[in-house]
N, C-alpha and C. Protein backbone atom coordinates (compact mmCIF):
# COMPACT_ATOMS: atom_id res chain seq x y z
N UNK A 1 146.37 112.61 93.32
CA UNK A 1 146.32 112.43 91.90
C UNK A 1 146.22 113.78 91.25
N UNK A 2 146.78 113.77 90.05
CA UNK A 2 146.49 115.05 89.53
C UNK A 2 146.52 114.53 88.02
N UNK A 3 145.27 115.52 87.14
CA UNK A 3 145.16 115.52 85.65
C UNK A 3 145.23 116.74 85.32
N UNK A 4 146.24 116.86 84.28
CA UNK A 4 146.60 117.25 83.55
C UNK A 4 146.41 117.74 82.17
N UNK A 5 146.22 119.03 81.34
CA UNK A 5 145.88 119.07 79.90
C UNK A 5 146.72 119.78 79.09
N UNK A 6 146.59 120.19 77.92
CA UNK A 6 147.87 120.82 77.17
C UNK A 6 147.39 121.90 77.16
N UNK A 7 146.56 122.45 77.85
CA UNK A 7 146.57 124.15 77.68
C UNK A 7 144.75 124.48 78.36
N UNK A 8 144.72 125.47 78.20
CA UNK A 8 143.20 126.18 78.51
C UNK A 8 143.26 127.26 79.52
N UNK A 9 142.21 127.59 79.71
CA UNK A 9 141.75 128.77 80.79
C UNK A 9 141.55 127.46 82.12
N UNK A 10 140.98 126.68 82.27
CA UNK A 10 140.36 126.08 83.67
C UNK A 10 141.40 124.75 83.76
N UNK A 11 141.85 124.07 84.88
CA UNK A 11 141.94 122.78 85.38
C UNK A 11 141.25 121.45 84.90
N UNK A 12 141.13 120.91 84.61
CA UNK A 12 140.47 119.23 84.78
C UNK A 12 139.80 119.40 85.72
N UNK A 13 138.82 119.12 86.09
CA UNK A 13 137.93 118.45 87.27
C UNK A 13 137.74 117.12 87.44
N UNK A 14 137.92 116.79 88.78
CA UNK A 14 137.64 115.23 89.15
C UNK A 14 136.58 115.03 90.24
N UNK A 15 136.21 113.85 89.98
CA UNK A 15 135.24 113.83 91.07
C UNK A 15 135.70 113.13 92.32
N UNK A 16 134.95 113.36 93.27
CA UNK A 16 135.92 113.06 94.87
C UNK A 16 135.88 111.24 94.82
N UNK A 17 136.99 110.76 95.10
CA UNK A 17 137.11 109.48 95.77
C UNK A 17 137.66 109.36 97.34
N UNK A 18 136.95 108.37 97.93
CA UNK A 18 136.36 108.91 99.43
C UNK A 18 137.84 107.65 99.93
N UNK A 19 137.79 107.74 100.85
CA UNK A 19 138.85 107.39 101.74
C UNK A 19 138.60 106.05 101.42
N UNK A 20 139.33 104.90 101.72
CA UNK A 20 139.62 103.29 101.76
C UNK A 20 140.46 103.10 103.08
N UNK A 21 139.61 101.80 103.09
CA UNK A 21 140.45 100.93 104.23
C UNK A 21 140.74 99.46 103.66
N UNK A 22 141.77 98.70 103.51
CA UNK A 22 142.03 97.61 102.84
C UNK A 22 142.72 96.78 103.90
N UNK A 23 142.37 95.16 103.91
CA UNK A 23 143.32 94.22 104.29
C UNK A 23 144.43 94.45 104.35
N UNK A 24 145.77 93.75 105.25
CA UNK A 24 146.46 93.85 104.77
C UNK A 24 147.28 92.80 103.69
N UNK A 25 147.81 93.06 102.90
CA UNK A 25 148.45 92.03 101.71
C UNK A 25 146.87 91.41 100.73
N UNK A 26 146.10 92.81 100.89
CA UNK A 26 145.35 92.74 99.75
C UNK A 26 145.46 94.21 98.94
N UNK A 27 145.05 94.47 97.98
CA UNK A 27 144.74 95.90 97.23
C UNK A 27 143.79 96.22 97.34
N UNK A 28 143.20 97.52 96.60
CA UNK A 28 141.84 98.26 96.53
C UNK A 28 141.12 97.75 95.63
N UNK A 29 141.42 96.97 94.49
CA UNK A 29 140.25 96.72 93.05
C UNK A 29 140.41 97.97 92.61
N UNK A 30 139.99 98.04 91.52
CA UNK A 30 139.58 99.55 91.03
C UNK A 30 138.61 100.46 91.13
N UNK A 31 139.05 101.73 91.61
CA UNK A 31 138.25 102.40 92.60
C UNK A 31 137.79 103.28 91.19
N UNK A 32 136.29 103.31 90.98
CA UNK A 32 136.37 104.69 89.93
C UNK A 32 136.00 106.20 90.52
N UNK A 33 136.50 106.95 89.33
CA UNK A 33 136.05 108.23 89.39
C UNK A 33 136.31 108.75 87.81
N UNK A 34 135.38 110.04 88.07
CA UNK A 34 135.43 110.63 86.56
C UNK A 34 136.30 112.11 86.41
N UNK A 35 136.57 112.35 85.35
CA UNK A 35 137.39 113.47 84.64
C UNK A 35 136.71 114.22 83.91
N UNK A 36 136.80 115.31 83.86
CA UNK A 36 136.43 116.07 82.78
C UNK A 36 137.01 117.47 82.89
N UNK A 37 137.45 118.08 81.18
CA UNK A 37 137.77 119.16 81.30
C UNK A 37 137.05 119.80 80.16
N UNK A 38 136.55 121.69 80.28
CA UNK A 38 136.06 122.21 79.27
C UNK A 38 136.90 122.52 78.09
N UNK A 39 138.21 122.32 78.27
CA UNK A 39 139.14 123.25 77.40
C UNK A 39 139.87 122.08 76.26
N UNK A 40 140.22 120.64 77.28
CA UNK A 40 140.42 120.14 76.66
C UNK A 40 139.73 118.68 76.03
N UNK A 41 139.70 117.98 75.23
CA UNK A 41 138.90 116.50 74.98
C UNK A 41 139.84 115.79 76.29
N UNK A 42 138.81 114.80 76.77
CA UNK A 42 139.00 113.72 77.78
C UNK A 42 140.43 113.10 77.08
N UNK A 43 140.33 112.48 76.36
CA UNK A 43 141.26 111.57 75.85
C UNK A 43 142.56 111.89 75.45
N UNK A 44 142.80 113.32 75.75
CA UNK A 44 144.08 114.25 75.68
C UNK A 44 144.31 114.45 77.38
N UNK A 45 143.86 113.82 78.47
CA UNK A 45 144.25 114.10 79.88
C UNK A 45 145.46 113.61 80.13
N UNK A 46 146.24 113.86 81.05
CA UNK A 46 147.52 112.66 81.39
C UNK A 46 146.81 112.55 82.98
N UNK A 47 146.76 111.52 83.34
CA UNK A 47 146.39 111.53 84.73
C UNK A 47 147.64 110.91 85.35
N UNK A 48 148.24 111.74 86.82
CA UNK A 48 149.71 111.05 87.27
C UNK A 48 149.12 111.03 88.84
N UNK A 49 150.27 110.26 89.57
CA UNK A 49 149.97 109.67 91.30
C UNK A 49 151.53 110.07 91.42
N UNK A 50 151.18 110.38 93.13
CA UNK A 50 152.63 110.39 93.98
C UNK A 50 152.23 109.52 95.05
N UNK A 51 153.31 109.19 95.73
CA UNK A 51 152.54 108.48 96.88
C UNK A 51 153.79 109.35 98.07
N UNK A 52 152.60 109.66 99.61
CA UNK A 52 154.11 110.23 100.35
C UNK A 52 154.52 109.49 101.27
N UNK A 53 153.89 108.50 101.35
CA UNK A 53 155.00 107.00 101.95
C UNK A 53 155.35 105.89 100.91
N UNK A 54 156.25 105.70 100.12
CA UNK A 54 156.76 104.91 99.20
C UNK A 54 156.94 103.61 100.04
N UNK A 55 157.30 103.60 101.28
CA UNK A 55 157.55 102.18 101.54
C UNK A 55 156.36 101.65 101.77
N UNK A 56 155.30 102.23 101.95
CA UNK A 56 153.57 101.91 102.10
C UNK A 56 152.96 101.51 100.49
N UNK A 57 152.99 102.62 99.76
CA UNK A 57 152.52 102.62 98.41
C UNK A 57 153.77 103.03 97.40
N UNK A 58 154.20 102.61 96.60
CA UNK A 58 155.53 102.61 95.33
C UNK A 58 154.22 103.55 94.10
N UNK A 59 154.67 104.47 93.72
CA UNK A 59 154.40 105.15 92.71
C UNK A 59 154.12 104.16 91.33
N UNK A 60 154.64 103.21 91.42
CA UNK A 60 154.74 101.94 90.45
C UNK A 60 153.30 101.35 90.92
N UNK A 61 153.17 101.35 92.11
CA UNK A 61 151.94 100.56 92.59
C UNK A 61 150.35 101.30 92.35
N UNK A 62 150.57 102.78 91.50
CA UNK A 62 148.93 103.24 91.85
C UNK A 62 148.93 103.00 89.88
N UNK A 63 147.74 102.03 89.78
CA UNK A 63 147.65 102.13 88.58
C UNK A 63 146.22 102.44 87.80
N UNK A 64 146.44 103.17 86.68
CA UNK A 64 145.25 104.36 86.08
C UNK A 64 144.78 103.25 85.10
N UNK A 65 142.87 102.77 84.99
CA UNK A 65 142.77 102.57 83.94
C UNK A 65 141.66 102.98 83.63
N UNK A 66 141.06 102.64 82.84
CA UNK A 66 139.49 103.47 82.24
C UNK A 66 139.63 104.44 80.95
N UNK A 67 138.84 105.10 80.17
CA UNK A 67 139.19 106.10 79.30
C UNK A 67 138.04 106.97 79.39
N UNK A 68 138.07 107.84 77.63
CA UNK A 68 137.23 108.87 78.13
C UNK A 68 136.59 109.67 79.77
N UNK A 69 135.68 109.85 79.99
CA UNK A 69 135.48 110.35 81.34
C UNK A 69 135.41 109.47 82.46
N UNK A 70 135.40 108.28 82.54
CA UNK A 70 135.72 107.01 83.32
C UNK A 70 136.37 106.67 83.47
N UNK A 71 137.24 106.62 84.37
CA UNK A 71 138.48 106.26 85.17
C UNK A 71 138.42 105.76 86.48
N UNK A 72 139.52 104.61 86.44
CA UNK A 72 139.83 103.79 87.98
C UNK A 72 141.44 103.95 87.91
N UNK A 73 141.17 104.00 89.53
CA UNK A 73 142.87 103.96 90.29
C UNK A 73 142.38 102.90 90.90
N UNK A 74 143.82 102.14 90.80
CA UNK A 74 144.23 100.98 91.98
C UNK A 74 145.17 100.71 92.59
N UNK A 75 145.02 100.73 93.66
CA UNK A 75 146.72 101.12 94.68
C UNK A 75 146.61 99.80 95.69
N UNK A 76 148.03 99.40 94.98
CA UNK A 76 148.65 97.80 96.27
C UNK A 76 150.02 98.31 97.03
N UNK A 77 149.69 97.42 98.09
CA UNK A 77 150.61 98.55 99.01
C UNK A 77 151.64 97.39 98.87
N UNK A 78 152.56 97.87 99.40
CA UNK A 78 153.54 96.41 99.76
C UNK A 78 153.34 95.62 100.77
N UNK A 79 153.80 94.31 100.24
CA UNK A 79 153.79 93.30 101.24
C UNK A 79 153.82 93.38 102.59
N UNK A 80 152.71 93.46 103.67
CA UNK A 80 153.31 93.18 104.97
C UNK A 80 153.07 94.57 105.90
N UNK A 81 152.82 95.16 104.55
CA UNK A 81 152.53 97.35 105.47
C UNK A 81 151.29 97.59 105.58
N UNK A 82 151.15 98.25 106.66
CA UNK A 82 149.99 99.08 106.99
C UNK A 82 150.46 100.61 107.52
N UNK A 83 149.82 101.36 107.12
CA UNK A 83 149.19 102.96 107.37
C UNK A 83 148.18 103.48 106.51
């Protein structure tokens, strides 16, 4: 994951989200973690996902919700995969 701001001296900081293990042909729920940056307000972040097995996890599949400094990701894998 990576967040993003429109400018400053420092990065966003996030706080660590720890490894998962999930069923398979279930998802994670929403996993939280927090954001914060000095340079810019929270609510100006873009937060984006890659995934580097697409046939495991679809970029479509990790989804951001929460606001201000509270935030959840939730990632469903496809039908039927495991790694």
């Amino acid at each position: 994951m990576i967040a993003t701001s429109g400018g400053g001296s420092l990065p966003p900081q996030m706080s660590d989200i720890t490894n998962r293990v999930i069923t398979i042909n279930t998802n994670t729920g929403p996993i939280s973690f927090t954001v914060d940056d000095g340079d810019t307000s929270v609510s100006n972040l873009t937060l984006s996902a890659s995934s580097s097995n697409t046939n495991l996890v679809t970029t479509n599949n990790i989804v951001f919700g929460g606001s201000g400094t509270n935030r959840t990701v939730s990632l469903a894998p496809a039908a039927g995969q495991s790694g």
